[in-house]
PDB file of N, CA and C in Angstrom:
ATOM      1  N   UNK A   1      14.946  -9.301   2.404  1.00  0.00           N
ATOM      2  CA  UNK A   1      16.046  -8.688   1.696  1.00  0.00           C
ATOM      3  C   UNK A   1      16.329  -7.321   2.327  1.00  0.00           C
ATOM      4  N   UNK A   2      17.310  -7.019   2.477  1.00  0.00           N
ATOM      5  CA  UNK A   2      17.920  -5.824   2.839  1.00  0.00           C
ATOM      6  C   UNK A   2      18.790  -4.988   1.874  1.00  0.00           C
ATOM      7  N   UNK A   3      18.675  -3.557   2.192  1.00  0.00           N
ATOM      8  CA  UNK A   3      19.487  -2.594   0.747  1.00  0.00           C
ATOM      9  C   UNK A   3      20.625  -3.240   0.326  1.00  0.00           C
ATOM     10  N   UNK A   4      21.758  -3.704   1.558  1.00  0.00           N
ATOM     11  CA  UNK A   4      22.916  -3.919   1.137  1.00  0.00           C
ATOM     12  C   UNK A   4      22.905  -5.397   0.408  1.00  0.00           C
ATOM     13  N   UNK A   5      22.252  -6.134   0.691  1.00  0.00           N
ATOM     14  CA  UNK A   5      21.928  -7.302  -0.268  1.00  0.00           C
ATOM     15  C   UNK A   5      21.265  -6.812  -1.354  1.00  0.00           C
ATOM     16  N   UNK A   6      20.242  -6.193  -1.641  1.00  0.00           N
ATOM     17  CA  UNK A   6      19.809  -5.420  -2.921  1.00  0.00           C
ATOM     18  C   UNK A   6      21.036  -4.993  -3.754  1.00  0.00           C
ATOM     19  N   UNK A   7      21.729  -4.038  -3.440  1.00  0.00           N
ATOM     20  CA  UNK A   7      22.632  -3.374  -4.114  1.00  0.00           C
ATOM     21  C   UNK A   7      23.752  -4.382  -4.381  1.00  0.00           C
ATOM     22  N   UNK A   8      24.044  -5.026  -3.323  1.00  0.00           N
ATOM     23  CA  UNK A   8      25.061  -6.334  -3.901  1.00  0.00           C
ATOM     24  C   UNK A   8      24.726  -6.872  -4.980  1.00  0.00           C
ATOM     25  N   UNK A   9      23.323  -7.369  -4.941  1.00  0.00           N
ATOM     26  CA  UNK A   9      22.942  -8.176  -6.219  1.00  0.00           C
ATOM     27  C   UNK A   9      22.484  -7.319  -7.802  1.00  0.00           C
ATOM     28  N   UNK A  10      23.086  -6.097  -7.997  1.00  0.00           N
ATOM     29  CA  UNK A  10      22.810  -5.142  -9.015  1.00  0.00           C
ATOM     30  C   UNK A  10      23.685  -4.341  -9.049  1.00  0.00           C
ATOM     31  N   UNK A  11      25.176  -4.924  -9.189  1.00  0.00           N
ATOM     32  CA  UNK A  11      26.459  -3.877  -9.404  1.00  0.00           C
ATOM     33  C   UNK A  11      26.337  -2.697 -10.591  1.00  0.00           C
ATOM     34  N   UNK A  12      25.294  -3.300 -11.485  1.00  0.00           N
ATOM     35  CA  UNK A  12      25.402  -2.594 -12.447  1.00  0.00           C
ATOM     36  C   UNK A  12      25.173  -0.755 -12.331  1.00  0.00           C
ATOM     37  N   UNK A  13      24.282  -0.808 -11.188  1.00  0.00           N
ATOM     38  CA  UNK A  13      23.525   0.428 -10.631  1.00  0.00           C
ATOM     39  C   UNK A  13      24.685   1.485  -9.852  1.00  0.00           C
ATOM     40  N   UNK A  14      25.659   0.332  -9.490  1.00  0.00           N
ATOM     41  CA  UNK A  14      26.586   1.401  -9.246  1.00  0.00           C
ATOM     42  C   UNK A  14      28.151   1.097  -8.906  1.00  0.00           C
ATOM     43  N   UNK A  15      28.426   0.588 -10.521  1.00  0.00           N
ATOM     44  CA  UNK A  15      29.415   0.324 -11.323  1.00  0.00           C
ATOM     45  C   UNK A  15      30.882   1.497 -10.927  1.00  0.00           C
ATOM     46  N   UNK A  16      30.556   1.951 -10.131  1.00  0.00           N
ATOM     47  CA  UNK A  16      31.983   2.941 -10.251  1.00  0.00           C
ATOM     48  C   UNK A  16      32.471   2.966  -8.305  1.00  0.00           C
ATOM     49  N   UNK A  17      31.822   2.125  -7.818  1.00  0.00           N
ATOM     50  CA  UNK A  17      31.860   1.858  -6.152  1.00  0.00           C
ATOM     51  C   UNK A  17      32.620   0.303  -6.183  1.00  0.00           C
ATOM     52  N   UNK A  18      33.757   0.245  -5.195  1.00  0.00           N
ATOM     53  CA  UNK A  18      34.305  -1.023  -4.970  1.00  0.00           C
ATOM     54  C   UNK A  18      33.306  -1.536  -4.224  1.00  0.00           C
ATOM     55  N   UNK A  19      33.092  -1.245  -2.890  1.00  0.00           N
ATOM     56  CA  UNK A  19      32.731  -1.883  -2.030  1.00  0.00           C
ATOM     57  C   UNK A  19      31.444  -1.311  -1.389  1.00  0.00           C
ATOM     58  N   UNK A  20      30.399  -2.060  -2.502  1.00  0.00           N
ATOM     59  CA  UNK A  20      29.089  -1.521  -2.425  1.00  0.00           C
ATOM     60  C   UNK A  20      28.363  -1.284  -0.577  1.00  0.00           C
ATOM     61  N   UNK A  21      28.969  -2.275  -0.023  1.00  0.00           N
ATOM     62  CA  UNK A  21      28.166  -2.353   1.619  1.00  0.00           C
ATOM     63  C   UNK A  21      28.352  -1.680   2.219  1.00  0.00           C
ATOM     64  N   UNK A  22      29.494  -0.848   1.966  1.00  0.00           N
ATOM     65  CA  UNK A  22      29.411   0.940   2.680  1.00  0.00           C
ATOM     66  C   UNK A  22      28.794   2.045   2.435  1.00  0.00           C
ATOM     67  N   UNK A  23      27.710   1.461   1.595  1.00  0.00           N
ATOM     68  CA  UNK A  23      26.692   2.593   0.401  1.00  0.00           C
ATOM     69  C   UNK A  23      25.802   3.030   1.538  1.00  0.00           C
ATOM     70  N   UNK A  24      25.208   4.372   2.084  1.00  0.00           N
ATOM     71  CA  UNK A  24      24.259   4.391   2.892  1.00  0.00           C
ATOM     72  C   UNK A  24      22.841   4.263   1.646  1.00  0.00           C
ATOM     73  N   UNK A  25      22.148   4.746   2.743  1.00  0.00           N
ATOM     74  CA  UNK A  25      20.689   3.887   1.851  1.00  0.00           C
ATOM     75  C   UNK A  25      20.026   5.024   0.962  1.00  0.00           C
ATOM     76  N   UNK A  26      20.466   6.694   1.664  1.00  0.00           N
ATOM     77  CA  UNK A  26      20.240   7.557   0.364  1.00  0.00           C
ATOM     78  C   UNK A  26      20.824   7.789  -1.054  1.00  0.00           C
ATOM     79  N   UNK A  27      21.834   7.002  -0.703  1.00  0.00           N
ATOM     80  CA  UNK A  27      23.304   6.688  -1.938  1.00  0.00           C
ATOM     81  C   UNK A  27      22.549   5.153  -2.608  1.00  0.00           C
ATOM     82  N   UNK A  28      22.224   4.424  -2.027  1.00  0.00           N
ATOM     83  CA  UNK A  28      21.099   3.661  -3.130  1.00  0.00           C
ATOM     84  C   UNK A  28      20.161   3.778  -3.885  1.00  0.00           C
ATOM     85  N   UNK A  29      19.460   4.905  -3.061  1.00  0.00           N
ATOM     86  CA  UNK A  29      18.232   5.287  -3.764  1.00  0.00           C
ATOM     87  C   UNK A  29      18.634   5.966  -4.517  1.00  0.00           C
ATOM     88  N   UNK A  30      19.555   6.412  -4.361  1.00  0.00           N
ATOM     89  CA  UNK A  30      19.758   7.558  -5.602  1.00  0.00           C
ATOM     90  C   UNK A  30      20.216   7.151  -6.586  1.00  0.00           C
ATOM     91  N   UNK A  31      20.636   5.879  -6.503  1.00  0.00           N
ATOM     92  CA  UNK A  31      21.354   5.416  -7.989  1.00  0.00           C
ATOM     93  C   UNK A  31      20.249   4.412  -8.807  1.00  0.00           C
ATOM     94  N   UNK A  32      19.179   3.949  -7.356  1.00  0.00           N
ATOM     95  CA  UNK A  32      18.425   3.595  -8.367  1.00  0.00           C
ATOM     96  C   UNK A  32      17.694   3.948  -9.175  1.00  0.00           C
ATOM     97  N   UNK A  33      17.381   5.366  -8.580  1.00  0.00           N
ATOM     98  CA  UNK A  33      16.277   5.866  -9.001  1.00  0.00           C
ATOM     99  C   UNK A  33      16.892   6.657 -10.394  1.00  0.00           C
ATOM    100  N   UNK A  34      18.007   6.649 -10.735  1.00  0.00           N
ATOM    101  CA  UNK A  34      19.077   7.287 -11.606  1.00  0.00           C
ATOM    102  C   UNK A  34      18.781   6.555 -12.667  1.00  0.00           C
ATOM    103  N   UNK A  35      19.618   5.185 -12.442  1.00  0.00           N
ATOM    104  CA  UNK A  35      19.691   4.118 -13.099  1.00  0.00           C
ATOM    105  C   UNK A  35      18.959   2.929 -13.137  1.00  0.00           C
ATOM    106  N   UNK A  36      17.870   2.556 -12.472  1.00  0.00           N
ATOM    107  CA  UNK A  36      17.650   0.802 -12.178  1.00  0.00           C
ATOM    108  C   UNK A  36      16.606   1.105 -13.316  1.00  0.00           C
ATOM    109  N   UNK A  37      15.925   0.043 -13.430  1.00  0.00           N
ATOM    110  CA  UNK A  37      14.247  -0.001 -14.212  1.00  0.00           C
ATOM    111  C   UNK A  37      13.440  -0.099 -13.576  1.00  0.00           C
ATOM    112  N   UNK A  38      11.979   0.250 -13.728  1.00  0.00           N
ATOM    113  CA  UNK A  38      10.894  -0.021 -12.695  1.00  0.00           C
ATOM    114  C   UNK A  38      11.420  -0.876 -11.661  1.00  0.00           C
ATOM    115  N   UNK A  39      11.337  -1.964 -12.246  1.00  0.00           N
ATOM    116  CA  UNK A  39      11.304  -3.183 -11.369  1.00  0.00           C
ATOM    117  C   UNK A  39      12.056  -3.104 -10.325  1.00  0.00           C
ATOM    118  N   UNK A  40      13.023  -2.431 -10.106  1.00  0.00           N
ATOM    119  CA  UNK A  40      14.569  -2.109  -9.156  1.00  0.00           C
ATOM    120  C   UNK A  40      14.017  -1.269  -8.381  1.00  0.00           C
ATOM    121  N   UNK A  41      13.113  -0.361  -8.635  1.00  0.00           N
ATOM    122  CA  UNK A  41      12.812   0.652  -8.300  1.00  0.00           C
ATOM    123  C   UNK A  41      11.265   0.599  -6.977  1.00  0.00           C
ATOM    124  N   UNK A  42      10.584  -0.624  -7.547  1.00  0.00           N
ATOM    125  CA  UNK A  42       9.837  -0.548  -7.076  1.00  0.00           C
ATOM    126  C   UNK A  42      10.123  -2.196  -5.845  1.00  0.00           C
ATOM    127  N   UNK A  43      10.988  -2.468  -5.922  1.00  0.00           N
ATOM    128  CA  UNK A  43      12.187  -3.644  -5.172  1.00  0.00           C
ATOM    129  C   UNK A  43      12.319  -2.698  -3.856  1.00  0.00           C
ATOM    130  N   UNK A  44      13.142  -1.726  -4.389  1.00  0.00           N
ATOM    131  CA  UNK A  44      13.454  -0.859  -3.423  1.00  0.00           C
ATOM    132  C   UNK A  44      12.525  -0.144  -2.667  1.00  0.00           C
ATOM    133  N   UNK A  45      11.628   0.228  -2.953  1.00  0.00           N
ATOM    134  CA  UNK A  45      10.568   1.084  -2.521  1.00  0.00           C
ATOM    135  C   UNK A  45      10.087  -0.153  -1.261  1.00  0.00           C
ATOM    136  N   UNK A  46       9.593  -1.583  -1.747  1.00  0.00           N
ATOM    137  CA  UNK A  46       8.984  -2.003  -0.779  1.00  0.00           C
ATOM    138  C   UNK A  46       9.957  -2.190   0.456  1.00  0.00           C
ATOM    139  N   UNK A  47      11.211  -2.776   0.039  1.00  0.00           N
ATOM    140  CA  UNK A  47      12.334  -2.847   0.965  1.00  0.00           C
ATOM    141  C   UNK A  47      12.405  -1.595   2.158  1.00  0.00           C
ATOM    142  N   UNK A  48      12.286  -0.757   1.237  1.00  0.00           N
ATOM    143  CA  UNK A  48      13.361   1.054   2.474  1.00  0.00           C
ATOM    144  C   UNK A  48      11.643   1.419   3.116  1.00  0.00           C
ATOM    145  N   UNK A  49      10.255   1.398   1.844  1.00  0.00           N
ATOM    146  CA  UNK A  49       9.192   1.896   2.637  1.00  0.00           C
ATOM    147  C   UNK A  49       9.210   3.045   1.836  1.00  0.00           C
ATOM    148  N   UNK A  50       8.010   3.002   1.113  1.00  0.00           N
ATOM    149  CA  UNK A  50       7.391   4.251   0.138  1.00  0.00           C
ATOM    150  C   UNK A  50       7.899   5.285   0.764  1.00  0.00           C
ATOM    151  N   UNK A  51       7.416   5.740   1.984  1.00  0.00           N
ATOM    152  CA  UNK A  51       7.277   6.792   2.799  1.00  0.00           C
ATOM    153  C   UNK A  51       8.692   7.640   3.594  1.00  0.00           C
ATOM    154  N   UNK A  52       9.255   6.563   3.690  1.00  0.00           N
ATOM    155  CA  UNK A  52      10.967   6.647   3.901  1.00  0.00           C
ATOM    156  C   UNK A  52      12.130   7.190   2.721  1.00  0.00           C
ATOM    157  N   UNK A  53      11.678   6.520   1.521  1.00  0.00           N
ATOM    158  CA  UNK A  53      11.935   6.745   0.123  1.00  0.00           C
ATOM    159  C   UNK A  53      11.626   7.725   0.321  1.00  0.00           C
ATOM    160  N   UNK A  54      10.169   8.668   0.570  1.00  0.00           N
ATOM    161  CA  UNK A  54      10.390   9.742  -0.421  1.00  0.00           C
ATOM    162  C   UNK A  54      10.645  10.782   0.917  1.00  0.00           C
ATOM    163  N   UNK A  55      10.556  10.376   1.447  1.00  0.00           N
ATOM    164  CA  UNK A  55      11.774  11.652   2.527  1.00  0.00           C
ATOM    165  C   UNK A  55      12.848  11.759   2.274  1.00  0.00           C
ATOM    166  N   UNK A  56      13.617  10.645   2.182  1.00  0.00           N
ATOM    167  CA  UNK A  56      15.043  10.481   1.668  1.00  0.00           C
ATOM    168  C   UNK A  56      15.035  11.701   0.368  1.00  0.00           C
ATOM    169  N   UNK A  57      13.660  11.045  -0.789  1.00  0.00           N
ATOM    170  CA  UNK A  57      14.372  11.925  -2.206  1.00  0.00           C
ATOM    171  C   UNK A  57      14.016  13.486  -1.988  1.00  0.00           C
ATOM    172  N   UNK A  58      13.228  13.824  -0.872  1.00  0.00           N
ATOM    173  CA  UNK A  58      12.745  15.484  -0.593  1.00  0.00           C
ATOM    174  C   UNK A  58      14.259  15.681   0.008  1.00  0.00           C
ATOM    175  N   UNK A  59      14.517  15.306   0.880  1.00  0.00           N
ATOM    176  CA  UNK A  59      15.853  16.353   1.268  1.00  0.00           C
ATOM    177  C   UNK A  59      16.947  16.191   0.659  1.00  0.00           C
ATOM    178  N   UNK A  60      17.236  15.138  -0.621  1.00  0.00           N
ATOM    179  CA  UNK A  60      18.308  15.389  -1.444  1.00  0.00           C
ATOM    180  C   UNK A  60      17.787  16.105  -2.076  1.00  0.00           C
ATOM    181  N   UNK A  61      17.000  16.160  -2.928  1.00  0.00           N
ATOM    182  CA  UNK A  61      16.675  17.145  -3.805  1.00  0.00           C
ATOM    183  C   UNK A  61      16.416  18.954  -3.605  1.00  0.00           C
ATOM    184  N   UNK A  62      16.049  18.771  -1.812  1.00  0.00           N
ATOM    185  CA  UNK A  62      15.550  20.298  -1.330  1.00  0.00           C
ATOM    186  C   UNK A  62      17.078  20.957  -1.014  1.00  0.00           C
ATOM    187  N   UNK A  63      18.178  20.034  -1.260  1.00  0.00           N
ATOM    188  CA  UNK A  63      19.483  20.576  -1.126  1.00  0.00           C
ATOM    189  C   UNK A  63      20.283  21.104  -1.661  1.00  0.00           C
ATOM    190  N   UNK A  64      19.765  20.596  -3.085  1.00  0.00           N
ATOM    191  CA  UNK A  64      19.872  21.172  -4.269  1.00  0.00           C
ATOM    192  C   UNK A  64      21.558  20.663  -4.813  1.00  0.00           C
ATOM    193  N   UNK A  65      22.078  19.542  -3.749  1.00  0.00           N
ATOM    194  CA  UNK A  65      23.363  18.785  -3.943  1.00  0.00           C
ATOM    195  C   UNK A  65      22.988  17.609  -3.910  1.00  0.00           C
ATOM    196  N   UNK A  66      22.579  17.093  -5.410  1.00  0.00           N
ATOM    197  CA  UNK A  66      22.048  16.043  -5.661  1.00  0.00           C
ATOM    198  C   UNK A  66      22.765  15.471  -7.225  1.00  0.00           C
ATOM    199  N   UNK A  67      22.367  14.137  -7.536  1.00  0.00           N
ATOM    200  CA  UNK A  67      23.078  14.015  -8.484  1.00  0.00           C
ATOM    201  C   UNK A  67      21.647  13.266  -9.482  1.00  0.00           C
ATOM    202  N   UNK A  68      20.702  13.539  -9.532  1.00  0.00           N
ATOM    203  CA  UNK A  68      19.040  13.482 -10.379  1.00  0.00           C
ATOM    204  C   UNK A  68      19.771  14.116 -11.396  1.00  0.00           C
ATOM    205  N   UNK A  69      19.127  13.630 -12.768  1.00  0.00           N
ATOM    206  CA  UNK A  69      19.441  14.483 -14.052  1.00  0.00           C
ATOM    207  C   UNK A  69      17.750  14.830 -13.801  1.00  0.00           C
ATOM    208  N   UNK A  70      17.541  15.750 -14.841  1.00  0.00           N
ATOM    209  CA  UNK A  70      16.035  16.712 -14.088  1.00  0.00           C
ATOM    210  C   UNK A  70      15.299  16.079 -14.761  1.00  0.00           C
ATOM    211  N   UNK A  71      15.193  15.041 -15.524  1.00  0.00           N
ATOM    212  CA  UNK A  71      13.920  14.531 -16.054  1.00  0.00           C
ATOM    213  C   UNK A  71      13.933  13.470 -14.541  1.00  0.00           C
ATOM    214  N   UNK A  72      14.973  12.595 -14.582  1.00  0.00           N
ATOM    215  CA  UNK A  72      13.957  11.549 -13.009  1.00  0.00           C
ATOM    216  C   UNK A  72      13.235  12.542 -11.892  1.00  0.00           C
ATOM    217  N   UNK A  73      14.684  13.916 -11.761  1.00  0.00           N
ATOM    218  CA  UNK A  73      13.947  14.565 -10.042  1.00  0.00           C
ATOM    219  C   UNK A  73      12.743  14.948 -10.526  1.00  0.00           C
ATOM    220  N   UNK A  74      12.338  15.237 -11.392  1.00  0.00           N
ATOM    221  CA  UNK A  74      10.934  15.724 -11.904  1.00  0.00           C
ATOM    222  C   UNK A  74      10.113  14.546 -11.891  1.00  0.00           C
ATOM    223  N   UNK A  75      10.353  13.285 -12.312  1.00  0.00           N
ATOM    224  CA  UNK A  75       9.181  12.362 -12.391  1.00  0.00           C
ATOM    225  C   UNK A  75       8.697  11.960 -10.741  1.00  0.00           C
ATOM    226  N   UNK A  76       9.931  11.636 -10.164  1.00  0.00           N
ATOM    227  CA  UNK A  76       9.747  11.269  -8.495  1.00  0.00           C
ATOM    228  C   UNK A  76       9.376  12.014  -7.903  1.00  0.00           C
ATOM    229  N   UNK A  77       9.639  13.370  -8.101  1.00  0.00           N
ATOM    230  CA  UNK A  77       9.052  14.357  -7.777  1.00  0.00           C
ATOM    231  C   UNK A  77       7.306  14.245  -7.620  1.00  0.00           C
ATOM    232  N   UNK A  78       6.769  14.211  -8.863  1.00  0.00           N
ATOM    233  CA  UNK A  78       5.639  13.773  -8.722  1.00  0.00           C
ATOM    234  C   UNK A  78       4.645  12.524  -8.587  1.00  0.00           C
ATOM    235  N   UNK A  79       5.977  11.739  -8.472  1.00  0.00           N
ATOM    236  CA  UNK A  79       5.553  10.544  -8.293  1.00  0.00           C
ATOM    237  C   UNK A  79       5.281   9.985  -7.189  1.00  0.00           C
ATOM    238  N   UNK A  80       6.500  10.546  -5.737  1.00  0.00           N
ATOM    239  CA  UNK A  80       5.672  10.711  -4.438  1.00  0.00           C
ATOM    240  C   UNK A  80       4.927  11.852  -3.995  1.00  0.00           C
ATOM    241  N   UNK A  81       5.014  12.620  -4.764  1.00  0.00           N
ATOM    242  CA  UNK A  81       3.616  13.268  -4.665  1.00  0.00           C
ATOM    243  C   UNK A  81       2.381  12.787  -4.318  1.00  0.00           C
ATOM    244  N   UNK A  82       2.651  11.758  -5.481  1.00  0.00           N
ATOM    245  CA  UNK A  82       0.627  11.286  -5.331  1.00  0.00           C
ATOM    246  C   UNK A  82       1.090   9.650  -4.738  1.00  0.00           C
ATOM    247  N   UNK A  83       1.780   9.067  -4.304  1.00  0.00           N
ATOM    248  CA  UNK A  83       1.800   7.796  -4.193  1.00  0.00           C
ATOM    249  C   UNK A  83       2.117   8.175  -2.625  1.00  0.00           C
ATOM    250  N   UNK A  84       2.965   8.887  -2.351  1.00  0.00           N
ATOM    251  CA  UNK A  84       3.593   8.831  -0.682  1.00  0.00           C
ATOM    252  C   UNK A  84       2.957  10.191   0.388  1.00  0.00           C
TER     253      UNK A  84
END
């Protein structure tokens, strides 16, 4: 499976995009990690690569032009902390 097949198959995650396959892959993560449930979440993780994931969520977040409400950037925050 690949992101853009991921995200195809879970419009719900990002319901306000026509044409999900132009989504880059930090614009996925970010909606999943927004919106999906574990399970989406941890879909994605094996797909993109723990370690890739959380580079991706350090430099959106170290940019401080991000769209995290502060309870997720706070949980992922510490969540690749200790996992990545």
């Amino acid at each position: 499976m690949t992101v853009k097949s991921f995200i195809k198959s879970r419009p719900y995650l990002v319901w306000h995009v026509k044409d999900t396959a132009r989504l880059s892959q930090s614009a996925v993560l970010e909606a999943v990690l927004n919106y999906g449930d574990f399970s989406d979440v941890k879909t994605l993780l094996k797909i993109v690569g723990i370690k890739k994931a959380a580079g991706i969520f350090r430099r959106q977040v170290k940019s401080h032009r991000h769209n995290y409400r502060p309870e997720v950037a706070n949980y992922f925050k510490l969540y690749f902390q200790k996992h990545a």
